[in-house]
N, C-alpha and C. Protein backbone atom coordinates (compact mmCIF):
# COMPACT_ATOMS: atom_id res chain seq x y z
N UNK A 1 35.35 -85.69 169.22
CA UNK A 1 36.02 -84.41 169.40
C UNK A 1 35.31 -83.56 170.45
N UNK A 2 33.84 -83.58 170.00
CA UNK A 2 33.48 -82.78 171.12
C UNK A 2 33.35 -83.15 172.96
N UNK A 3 33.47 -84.51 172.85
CA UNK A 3 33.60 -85.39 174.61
C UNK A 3 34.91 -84.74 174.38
N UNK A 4 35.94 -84.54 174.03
CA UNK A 4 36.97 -84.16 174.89
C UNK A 4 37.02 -82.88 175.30
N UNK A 5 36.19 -81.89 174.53
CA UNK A 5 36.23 -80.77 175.32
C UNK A 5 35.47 -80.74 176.55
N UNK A 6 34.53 -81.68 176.86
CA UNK A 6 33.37 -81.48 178.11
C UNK A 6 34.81 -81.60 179.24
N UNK A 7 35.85 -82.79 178.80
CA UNK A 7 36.71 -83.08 179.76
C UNK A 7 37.33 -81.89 180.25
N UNK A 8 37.91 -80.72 179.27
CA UNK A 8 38.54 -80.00 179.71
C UNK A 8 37.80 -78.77 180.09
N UNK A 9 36.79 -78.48 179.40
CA UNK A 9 35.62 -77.74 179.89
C UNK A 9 35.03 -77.53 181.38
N UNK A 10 34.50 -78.60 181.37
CA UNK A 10 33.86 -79.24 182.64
C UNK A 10 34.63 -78.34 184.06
N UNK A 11 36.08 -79.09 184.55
CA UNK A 11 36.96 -78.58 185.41
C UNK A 11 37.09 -76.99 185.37
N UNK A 12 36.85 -76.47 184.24
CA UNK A 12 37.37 -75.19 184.27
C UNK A 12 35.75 -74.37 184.89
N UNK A 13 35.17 -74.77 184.22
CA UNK A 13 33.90 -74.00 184.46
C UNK A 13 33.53 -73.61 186.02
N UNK A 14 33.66 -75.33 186.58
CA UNK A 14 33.61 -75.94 187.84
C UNK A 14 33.80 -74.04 188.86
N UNK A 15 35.54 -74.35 188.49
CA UNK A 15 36.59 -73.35 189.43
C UNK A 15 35.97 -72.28 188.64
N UNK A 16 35.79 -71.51 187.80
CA UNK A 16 35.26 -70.23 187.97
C UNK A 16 34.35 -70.41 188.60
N UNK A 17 33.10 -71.05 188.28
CA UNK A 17 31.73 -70.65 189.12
C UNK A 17 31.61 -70.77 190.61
N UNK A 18 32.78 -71.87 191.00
CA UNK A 18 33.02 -71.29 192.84
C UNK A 18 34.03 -70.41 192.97
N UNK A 19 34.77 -70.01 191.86
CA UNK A 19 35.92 -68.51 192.52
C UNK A 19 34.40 -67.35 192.06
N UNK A 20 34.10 -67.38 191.20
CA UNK A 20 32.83 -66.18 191.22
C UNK A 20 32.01 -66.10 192.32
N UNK A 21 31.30 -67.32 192.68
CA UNK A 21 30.37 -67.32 194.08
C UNK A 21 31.36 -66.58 195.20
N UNK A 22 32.22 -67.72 195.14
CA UNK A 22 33.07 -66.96 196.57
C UNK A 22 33.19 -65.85 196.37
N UNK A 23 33.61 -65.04 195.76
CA UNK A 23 33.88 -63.50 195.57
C UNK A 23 32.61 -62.46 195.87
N UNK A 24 31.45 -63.29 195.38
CA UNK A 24 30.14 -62.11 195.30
C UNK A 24 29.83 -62.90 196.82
N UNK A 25 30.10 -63.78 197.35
CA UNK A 25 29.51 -64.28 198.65
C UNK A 25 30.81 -62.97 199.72
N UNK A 26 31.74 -63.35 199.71
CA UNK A 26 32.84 -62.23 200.60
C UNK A 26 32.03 -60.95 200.48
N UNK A 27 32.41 -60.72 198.99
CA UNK A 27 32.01 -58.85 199.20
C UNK A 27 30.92 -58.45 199.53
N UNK A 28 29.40 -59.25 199.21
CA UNK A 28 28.27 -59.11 199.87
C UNK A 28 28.39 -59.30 200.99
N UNK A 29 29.15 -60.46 201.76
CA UNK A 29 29.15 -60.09 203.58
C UNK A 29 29.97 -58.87 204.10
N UNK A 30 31.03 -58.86 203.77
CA UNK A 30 31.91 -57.48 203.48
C UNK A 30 31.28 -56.26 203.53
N UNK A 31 30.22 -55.88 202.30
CA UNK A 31 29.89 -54.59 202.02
C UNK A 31 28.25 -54.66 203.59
N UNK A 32 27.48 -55.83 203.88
CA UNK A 32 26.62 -55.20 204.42
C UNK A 32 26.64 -56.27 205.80
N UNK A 33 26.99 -57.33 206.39
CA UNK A 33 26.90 -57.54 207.93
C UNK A 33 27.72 -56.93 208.78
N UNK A 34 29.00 -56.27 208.16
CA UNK A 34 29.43 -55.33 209.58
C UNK A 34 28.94 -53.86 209.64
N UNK A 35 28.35 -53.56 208.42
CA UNK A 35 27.81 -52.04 208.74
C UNK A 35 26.12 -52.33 209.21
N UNK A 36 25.44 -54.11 208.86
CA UNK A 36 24.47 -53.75 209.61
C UNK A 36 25.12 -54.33 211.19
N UNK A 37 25.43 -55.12 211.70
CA UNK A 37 24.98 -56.31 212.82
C UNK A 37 26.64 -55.92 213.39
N UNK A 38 27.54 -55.09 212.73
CA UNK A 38 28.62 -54.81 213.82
C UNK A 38 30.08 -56.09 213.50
N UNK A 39 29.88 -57.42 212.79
CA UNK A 39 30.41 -58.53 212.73
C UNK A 39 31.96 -58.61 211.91
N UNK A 40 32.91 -59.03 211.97
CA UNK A 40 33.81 -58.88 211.24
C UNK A 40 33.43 -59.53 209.78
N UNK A 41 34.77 -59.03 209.37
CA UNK A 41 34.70 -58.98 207.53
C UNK A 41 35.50 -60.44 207.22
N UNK A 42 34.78 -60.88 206.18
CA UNK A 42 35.09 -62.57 205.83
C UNK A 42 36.68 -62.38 205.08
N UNK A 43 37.30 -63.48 204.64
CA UNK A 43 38.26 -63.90 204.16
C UNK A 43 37.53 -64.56 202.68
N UNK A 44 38.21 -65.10 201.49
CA UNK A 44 37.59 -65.68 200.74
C UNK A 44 37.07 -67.13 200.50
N UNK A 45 37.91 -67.74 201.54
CA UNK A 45 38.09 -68.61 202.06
C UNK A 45 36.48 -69.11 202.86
N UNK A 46 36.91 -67.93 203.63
CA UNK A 46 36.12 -68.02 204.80
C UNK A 46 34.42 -68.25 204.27
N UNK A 47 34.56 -67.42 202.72
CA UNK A 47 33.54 -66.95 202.13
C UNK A 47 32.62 -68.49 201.66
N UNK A 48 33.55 -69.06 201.04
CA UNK A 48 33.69 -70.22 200.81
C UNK A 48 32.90 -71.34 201.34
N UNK A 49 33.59 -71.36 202.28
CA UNK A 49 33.10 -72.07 203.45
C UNK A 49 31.23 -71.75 204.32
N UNK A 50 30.92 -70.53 203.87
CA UNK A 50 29.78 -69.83 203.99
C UNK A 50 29.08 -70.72 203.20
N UNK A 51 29.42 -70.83 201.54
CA UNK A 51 28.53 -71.33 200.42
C UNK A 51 28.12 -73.00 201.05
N UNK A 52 29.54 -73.82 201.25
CA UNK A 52 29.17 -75.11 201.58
C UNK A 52 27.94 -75.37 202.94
N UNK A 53 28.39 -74.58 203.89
CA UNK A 53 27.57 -74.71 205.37
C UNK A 53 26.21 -74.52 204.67
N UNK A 54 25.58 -73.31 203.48
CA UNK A 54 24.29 -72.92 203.02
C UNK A 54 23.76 -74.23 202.24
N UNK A 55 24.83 -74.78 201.83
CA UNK A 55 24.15 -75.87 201.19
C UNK A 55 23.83 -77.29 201.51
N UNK A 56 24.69 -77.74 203.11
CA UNK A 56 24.28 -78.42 203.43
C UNK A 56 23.46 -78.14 204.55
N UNK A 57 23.40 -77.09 204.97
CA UNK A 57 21.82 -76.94 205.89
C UNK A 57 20.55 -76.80 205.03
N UNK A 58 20.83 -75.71 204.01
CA UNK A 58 19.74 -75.86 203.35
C UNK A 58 19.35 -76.60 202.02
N UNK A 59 19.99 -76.96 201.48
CA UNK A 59 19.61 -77.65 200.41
C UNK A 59 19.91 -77.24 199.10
N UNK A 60 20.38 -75.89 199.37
CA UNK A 60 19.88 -74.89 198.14
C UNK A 60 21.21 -75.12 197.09
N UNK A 61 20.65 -75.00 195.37
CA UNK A 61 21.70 -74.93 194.51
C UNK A 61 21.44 -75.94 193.64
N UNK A 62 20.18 -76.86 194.05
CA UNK A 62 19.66 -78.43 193.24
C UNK A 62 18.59 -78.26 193.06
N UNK A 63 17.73 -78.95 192.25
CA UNK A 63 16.71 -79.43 191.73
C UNK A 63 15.94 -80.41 193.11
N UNK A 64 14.98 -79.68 193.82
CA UNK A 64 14.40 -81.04 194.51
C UNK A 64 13.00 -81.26 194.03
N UNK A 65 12.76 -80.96 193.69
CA UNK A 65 11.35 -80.89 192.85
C UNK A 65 10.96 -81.84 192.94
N UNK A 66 11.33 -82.71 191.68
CA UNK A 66 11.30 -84.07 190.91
C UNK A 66 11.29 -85.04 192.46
N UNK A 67 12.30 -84.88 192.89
CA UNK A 67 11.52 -86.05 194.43
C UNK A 67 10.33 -85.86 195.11
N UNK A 68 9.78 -84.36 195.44
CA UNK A 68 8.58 -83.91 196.13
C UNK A 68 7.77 -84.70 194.89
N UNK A 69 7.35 -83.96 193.83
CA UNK A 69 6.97 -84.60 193.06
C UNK A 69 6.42 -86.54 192.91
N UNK A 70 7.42 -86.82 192.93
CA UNK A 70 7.48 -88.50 192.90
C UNK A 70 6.71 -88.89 194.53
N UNK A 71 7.10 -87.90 195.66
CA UNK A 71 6.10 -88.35 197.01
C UNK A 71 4.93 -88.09 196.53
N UNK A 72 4.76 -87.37 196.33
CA UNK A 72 3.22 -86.76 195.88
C UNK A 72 2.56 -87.72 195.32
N UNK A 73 2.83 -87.94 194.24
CA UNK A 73 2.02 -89.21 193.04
C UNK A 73 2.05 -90.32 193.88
N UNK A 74 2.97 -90.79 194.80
CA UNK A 74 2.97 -91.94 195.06
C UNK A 74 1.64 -91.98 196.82
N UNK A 75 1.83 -91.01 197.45
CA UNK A 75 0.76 -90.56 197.99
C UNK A 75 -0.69 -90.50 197.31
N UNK A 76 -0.61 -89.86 196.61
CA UNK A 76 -1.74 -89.77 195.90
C UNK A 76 -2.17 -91.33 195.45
N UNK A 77 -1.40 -92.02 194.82
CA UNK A 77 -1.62 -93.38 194.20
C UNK A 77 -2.19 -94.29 195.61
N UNK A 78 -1.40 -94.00 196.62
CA UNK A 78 -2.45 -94.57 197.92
C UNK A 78 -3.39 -94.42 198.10
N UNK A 79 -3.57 -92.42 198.17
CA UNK A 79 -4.57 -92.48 198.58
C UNK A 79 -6.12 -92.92 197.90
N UNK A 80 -5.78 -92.82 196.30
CA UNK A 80 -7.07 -93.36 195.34
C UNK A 80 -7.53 -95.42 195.36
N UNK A 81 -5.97 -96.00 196.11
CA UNK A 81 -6.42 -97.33 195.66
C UNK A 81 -7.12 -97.54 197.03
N UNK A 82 -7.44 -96.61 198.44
CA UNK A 82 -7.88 -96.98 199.85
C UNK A 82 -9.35 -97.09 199.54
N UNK A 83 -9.73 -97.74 199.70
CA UNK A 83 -11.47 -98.15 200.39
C UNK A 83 -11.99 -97.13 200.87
N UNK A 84 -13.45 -96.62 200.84
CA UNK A 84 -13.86 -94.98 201.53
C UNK A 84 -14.06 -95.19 202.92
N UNK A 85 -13.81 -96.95 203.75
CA UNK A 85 -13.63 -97.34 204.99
C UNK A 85 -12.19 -96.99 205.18
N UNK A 86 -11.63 -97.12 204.53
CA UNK A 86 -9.62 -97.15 204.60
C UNK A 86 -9.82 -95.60 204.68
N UNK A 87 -10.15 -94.65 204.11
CA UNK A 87 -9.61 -93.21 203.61
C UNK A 87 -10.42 -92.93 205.24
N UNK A 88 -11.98 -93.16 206.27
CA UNK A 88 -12.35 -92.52 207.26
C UNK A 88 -11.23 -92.50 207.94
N UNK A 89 -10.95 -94.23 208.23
CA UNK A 89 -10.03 -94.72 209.28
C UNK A 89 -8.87 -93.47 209.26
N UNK A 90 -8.33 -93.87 207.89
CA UNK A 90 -6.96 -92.12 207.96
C UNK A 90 -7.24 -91.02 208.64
N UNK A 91 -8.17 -90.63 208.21
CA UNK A 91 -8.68 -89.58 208.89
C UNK A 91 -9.01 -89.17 210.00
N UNK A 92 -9.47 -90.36 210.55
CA UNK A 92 -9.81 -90.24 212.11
C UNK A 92 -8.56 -90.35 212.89
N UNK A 93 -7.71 -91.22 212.65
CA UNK A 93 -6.28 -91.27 212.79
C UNK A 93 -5.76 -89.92 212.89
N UNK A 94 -5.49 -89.57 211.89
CA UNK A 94 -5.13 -87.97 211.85
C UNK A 94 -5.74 -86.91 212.74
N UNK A 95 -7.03 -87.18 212.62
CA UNK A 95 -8.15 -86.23 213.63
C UNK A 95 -7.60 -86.24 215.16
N UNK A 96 -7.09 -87.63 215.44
CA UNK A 96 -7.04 -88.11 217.11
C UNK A 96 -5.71 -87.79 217.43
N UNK A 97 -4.87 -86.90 216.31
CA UNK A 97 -2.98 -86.98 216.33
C UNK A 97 -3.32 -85.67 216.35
N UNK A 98 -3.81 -85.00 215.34
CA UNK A 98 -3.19 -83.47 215.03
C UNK A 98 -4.45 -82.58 215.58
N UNK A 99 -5.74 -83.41 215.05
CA UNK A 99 -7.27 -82.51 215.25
C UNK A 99 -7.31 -81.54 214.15
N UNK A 100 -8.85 -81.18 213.96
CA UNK A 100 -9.45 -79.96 212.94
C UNK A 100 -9.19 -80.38 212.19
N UNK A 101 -9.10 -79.79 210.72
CA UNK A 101 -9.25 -79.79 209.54
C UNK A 101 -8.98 -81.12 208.57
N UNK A 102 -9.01 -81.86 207.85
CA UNK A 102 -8.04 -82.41 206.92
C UNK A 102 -8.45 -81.93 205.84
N UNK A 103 -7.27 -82.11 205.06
CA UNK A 103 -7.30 -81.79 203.36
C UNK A 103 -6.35 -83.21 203.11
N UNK A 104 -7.68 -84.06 202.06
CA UNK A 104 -7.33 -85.33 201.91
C UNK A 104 -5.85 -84.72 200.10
N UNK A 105 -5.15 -85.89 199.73
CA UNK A 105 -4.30 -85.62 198.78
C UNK A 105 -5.20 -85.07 197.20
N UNK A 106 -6.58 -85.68 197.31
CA UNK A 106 -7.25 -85.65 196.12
C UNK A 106 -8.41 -84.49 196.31
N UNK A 107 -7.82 -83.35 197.17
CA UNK A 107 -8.58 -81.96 197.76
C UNK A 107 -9.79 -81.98 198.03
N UNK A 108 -10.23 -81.25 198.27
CA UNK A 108 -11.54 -81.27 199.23
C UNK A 108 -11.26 -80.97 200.44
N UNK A 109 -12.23 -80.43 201.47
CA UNK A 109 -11.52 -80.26 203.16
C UNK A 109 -13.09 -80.96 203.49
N UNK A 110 -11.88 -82.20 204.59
CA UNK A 110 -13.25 -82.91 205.12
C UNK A 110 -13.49 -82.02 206.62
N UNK A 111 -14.63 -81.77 206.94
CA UNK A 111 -14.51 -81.03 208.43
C UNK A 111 -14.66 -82.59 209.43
N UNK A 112 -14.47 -81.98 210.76
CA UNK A 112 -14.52 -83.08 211.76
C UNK A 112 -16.23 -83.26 211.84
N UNK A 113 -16.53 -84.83 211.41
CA UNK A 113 -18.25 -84.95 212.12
C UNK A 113 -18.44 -84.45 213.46
């Protein structure tokens, strides 16, 4: 009983929470980029279309965490199984690409010898 409401649930929720965005996305461009920057006033549509472009340039609206996360450990898991010959070599590598500082994954700041 209750899977069939997610079915009908689900869809509905969906369309309010992008007719709500769109609405507070319009009237916030509406109420303040043409009285600051001079620009015309959006459509809802138009508004719309604002949310998608924000989210595929930026990312925003998901969870990315959990992937940074998973680089991290798996970085880290390199960097503890390298040899303290393997971890200079990195370093000097790095030293001869970027120069100054490193901060290895397992902290500490090595300075340049």
């Amino acid at each position: 009983m209750k899977k069939k409401w997610i079915f009908v649930a689900a869809p509905i929720g969906i369309v309010v929470f992008t007719v709500l965005f769109g609405e507070v996305v319009m009237h916030l461009w509406n109420w303040l980029v043409p009285a600051l920057f001079g620009w015309r006033q959006v459509t809802f549509w138009q508004a719309l279309g604002l949310l998608v472009l924000c989210r595929i340039l930026f990312g925003g609206l998901g969870n990315h965490s959990n992937n940074r996360s998973k680089w991290r450990q798996k970085r880290d898991e390199r960097w503890a199984a390298m040899a303290p010959e393997e971890r200079e070599k990195f370093r000097q590598g790095w030293r001869a690409r970027c120069g100054g500082v490193i901060d290895p994954p397992g902290g500490g700041t090595q300075q340049p010898a």
